[in-house]
Protein backbone atom coordinates (compact mmCIF):
# COMPACT_ATOMS: atom_id res chain seq x y z
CA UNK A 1 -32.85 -19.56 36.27
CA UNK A 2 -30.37 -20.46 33.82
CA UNK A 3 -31.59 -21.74 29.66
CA UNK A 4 -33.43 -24.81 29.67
CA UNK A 5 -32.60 -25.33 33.25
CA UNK A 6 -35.59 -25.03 35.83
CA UNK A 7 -33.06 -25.03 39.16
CA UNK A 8 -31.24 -21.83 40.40
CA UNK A 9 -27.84 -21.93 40.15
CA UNK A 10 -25.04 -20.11 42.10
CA UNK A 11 -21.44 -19.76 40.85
CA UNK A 12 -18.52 -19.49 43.29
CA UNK A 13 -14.63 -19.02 42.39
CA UNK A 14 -11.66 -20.61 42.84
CA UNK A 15 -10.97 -17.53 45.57
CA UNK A 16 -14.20 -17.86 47.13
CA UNK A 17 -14.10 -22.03 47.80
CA UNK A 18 -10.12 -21.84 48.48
CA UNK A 19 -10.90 -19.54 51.27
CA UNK A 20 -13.38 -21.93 52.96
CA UNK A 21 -12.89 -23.79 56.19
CA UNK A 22 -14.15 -26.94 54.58
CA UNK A 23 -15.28 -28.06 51.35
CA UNK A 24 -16.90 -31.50 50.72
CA UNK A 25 -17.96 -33.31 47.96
CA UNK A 26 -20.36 -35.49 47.16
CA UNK A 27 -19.77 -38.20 44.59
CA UNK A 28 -22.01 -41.47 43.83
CA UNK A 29 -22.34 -43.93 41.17
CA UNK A 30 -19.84 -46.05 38.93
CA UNK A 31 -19.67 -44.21 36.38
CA UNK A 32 -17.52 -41.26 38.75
CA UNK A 33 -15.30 -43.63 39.76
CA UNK A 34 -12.41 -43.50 37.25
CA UNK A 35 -12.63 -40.02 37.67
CA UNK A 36 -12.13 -40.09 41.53
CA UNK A 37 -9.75 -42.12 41.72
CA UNK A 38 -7.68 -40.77 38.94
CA UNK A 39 -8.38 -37.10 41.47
CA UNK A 40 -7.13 -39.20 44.47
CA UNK A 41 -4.31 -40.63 43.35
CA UNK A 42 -3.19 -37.39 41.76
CA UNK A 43 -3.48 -39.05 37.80
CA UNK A 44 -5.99 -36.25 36.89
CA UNK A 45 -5.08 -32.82 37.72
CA UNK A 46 -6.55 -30.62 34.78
CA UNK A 47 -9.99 -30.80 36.38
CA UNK A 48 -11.80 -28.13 38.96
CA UNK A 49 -12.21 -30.49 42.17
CA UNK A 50 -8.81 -32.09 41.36
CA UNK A 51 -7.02 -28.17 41.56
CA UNK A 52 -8.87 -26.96 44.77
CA UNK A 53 -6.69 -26.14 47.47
CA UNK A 54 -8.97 -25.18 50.02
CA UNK A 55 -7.49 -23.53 53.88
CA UNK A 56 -9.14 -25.82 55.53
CA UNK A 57 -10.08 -29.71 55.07
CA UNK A 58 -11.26 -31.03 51.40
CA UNK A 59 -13.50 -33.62 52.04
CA UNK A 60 -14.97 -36.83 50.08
CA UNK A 61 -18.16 -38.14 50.71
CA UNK A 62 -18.49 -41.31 47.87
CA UNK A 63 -20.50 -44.00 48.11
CA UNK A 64 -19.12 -47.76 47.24
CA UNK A 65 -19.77 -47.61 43.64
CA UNK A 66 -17.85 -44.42 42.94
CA UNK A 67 -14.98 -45.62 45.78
CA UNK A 68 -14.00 -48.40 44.33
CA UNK A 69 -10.65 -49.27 45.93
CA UNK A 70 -10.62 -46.24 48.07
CA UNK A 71 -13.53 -48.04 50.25
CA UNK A 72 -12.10 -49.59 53.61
């Protein structure tokens, strides 16, 4: 349990995630859409999700709000 936290928390490395087979993420709400779209369209690069490189596929789960134009 980490200070002033109640959840658990696990910590994995750039080595660890890069090795995966797949790595997804999860992003809702307006407020993360600048953000993912400045990842997407490679504008932001000095962030962690923006420099992961994984073997496998990176996917993006987002929901309308945080899409934006990136929604179909």
């Amino acid at each position: 349990v980490t200070k002033g936290r109640p959840e658990a928390r696990i910590t994995l490395t750039y080595p660890v995630l890069e090795s995966s087979w797949m790595v997804v993420f999860l992003v809702s709400g307006a407020g993360k859409r600048d953000m993912l779209d400045g990842i997407l369209s490679g504008r932001i690069t000095d962030v962690p999700a923006a420099r992961l490189k994984p073997q496998g596929q990176l996917l993006w789960f987002a929901d309308r709000a945080a899409a934006g134009s990136w929604a179909g």
